[in-house]
Structures are given as structure tokens and as C-alpha cells.
C-alpha atoms as a PDB file:
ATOM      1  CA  UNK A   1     127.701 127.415  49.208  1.00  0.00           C
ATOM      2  CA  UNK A   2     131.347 127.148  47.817  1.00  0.00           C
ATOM      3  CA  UNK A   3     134.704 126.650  49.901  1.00  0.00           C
ATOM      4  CA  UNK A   4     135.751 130.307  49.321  1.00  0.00           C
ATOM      5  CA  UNK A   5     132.263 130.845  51.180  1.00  0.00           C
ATOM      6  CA  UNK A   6     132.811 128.277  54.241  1.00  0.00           C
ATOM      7  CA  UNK A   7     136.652 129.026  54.389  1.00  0.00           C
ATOM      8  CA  UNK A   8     136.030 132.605  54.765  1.00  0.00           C
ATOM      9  CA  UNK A   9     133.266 132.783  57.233  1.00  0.00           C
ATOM     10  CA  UNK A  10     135.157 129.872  59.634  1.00  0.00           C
ATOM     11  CA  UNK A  11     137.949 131.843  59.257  1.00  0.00           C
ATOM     12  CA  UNK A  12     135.833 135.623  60.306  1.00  0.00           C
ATOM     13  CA  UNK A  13     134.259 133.196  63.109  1.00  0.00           C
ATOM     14  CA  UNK A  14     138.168 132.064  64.117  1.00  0.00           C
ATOM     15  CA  UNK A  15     139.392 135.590  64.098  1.00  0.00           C
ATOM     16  CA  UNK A  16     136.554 137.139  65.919  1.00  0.00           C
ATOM     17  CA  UNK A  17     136.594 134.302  69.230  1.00  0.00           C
ATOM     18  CA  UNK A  18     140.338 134.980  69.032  1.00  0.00           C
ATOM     19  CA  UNK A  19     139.991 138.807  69.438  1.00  0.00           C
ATOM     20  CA  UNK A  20     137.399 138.425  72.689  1.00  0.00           C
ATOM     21  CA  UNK A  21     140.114 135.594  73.768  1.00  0.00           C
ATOM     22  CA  UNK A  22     142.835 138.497  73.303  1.00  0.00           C
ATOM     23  CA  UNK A  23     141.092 140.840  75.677  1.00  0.00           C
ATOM     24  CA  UNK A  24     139.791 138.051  77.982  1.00  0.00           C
ATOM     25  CA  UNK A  25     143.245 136.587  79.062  1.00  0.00           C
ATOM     26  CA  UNK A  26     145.852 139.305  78.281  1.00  0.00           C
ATOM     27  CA  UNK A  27     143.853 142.343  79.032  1.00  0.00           C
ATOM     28  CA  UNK A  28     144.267 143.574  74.758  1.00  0.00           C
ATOM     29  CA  UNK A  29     141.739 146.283  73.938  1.00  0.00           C
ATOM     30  CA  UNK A  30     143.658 145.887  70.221  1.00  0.00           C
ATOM     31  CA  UNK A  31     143.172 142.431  70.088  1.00  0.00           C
ATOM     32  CA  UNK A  32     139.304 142.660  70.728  1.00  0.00           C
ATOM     33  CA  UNK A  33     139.173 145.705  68.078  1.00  0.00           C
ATOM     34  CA  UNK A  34     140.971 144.136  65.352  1.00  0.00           C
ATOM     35  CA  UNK A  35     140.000 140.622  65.815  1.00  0.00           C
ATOM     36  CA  UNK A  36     136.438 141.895  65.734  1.00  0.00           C
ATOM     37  CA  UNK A  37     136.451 144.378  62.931  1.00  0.00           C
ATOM     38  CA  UNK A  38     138.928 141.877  60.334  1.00  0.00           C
ATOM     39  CA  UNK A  39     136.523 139.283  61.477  1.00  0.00           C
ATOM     40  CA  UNK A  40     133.027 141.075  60.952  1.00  0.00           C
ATOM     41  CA  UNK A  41     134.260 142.275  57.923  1.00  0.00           C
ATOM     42  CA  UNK A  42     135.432 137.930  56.601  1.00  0.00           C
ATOM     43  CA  UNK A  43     131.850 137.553  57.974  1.00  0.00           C
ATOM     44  CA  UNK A  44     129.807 139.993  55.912  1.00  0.00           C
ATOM     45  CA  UNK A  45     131.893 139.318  53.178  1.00  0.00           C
ATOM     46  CA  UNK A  46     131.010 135.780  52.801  1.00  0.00           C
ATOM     47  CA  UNK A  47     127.576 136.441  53.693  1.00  0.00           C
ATOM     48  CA  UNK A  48     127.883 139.179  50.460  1.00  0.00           C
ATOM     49  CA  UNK A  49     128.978 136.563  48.483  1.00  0.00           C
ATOM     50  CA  UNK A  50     126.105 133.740  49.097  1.00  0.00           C
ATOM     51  CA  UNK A  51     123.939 136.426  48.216  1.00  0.00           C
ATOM     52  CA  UNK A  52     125.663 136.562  44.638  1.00  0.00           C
ATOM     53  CA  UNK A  53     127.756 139.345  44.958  1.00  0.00           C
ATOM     54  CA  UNK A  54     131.548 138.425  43.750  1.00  0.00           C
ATOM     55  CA  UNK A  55     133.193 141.434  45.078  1.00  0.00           C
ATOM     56  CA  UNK A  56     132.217 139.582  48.786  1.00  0.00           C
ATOM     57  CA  UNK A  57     135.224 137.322  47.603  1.00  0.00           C
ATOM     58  CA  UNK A  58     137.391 139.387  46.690  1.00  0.00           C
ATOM     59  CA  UNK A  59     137.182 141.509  49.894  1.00  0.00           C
ATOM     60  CA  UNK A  60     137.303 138.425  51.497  1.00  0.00           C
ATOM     61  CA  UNK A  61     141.075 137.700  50.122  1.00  0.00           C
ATOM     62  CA  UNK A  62     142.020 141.232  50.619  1.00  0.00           C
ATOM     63  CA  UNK A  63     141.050 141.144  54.090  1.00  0.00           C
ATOM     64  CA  UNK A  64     142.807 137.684  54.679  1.00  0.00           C
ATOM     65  CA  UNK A  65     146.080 138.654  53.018  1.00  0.00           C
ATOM     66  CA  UNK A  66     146.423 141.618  54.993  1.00  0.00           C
ATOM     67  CA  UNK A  67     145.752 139.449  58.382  1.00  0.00           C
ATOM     68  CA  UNK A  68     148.090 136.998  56.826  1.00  0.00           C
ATOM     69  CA  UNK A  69     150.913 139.603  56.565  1.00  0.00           C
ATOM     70  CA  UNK A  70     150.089 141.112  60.214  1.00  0.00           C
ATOM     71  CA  UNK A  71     150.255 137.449  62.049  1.00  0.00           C
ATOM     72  CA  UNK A  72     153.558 136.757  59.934  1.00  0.00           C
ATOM     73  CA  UNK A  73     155.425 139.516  61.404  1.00  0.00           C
ATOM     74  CA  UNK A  74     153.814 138.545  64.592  1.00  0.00           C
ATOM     75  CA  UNK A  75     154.908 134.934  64.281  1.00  0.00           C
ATOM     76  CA  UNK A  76     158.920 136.577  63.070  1.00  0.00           C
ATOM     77  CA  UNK A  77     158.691 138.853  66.171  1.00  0.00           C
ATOM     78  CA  UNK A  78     157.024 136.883  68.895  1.00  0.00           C
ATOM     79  CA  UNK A  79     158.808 133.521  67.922  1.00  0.00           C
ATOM     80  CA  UNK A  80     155.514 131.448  69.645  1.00  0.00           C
ATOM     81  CA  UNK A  81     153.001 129.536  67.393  1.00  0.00           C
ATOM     82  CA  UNK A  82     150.032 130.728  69.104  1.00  0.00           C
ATOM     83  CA  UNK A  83     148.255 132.344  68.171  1.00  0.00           C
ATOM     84  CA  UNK A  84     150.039 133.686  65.407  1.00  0.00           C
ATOM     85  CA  UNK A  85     151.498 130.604  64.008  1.00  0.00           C
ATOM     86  CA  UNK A  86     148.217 129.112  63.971  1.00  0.00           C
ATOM     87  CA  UNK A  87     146.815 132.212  62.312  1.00  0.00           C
ATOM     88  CA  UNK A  88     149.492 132.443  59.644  1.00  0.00           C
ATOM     89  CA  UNK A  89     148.645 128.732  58.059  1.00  0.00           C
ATOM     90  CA  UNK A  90     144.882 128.893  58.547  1.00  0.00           C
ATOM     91  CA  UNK A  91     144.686 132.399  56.953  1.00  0.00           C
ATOM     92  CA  UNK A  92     147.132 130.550  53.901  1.00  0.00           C
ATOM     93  CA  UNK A  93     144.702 127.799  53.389  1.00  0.00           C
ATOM     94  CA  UNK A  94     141.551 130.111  53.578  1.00  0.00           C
ATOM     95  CA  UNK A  95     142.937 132.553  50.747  1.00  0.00           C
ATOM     96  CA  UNK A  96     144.289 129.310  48.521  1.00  0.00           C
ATOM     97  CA  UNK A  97     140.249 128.435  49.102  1.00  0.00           C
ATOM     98  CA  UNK A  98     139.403 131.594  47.807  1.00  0.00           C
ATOM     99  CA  UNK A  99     141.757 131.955  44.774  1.00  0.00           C
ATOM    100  CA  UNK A 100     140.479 128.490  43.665  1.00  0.00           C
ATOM    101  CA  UNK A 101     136.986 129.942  44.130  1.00  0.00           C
ATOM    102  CA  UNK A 102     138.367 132.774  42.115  1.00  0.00           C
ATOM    103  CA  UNK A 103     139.509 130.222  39.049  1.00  0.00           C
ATOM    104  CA  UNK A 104     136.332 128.550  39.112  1.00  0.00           C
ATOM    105  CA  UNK A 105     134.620 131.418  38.250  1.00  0.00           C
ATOM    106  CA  UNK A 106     137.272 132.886  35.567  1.00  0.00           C
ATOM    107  CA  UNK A 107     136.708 129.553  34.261  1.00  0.00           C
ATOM    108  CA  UNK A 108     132.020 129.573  34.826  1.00  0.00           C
ATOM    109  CA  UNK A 109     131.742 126.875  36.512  1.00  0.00           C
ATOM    110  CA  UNK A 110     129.614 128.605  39.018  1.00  0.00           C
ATOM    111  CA  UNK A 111     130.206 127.748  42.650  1.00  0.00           C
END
């Protein structure tokens, strides 16, 4: 199992405990129903992608560059580092995990 892998399913894990945590404390149907489906979907993607299937990856990045962008403009609007702060860098460092992932397979090395 590569760090694209690991990196995306902690981060599906992260993203889906911080959507029930939504709901739990502030009441967030949104936050439950995004968290949950942007997280199954980091989830099956990795799980796509240890079954040899590269297009797990690159859903993977899509999915995490678009969460990126949405806790950003959370972070610019809210002005408070959680959750979206916290969001913003771990969602950096999981896609520069999966773009390396991405150039060690451009380049066969395998995984």
C-alpha cells in the first residue's frame, strides 16, 4: 500500500468523523451529508486503488481538491482554524501524497 493509498483513506476517515462531529455539536444536517458522502467517496477510492485500479487515485485528488477549495473559502469566511483551517493543510498534504503517487507511476516504479 502506497502513501497516495494511506493519505487518502486517513483523510476519507478524517472527513467522515468530522461530518457526524458537525451534526453532533452544531446541529448540521450539511455537515453530516457532505462530510459523509466526500468521505465515503476518499474511502472507496483508495480502497479502488489497492485493488489496482489507478483511476481510484485520481478520483481521490479530484475529490480532495474540491474539499480543499470548499474549506478555503470556509477558512477566508469564517476566520477560525477549526475545523476548516485544519482541513485546508491536511487536504494540501494528502493531494501532494497523491500527485507524488501520480509521478511514481508516470515514471513505473509501481507503488
Amino acid at each position: 500500500m502506497n502513501l497516495g493509498i494511506v493519505a487518502a483513506l486517513a483523510y476519507g476517515i478524517l472527513t467522515v468523523v468530522g461530518g457526524i462531529v458537525g451534526y453532533i455539536t452544531a446541529g448540521s444536517n450539511m455537515s453530516l451529508f457532505s462530510g459523509s458522502i466526500s468521505g465515503l467517496i476518499l474511502i472507496f477510492s483508495a480502497l479502488i486503488q489497492i485493488q489496482g485500479q489507478n483511476w481510484g487515485l485520481t478520483l481521490a485528488a479530484i475529490v480532495t481538491a474540491i474539499l480543499i477549495v470548499v474549506f478555503a473559502f470556509r477558512l477566508a469566511k469564517t476566520r477560525k482554524f477549526m475545523p476548516a483551517g485544519l482541513m485546508t493543510i491536511l487536504g494540501m498534504l494528502t493531494l501532494a501524497l497523491i500527485v507524488h503517487q501520480f509521478q511514481i507511476m508516470k515514471l513505473g516504479r509501481g507503488g
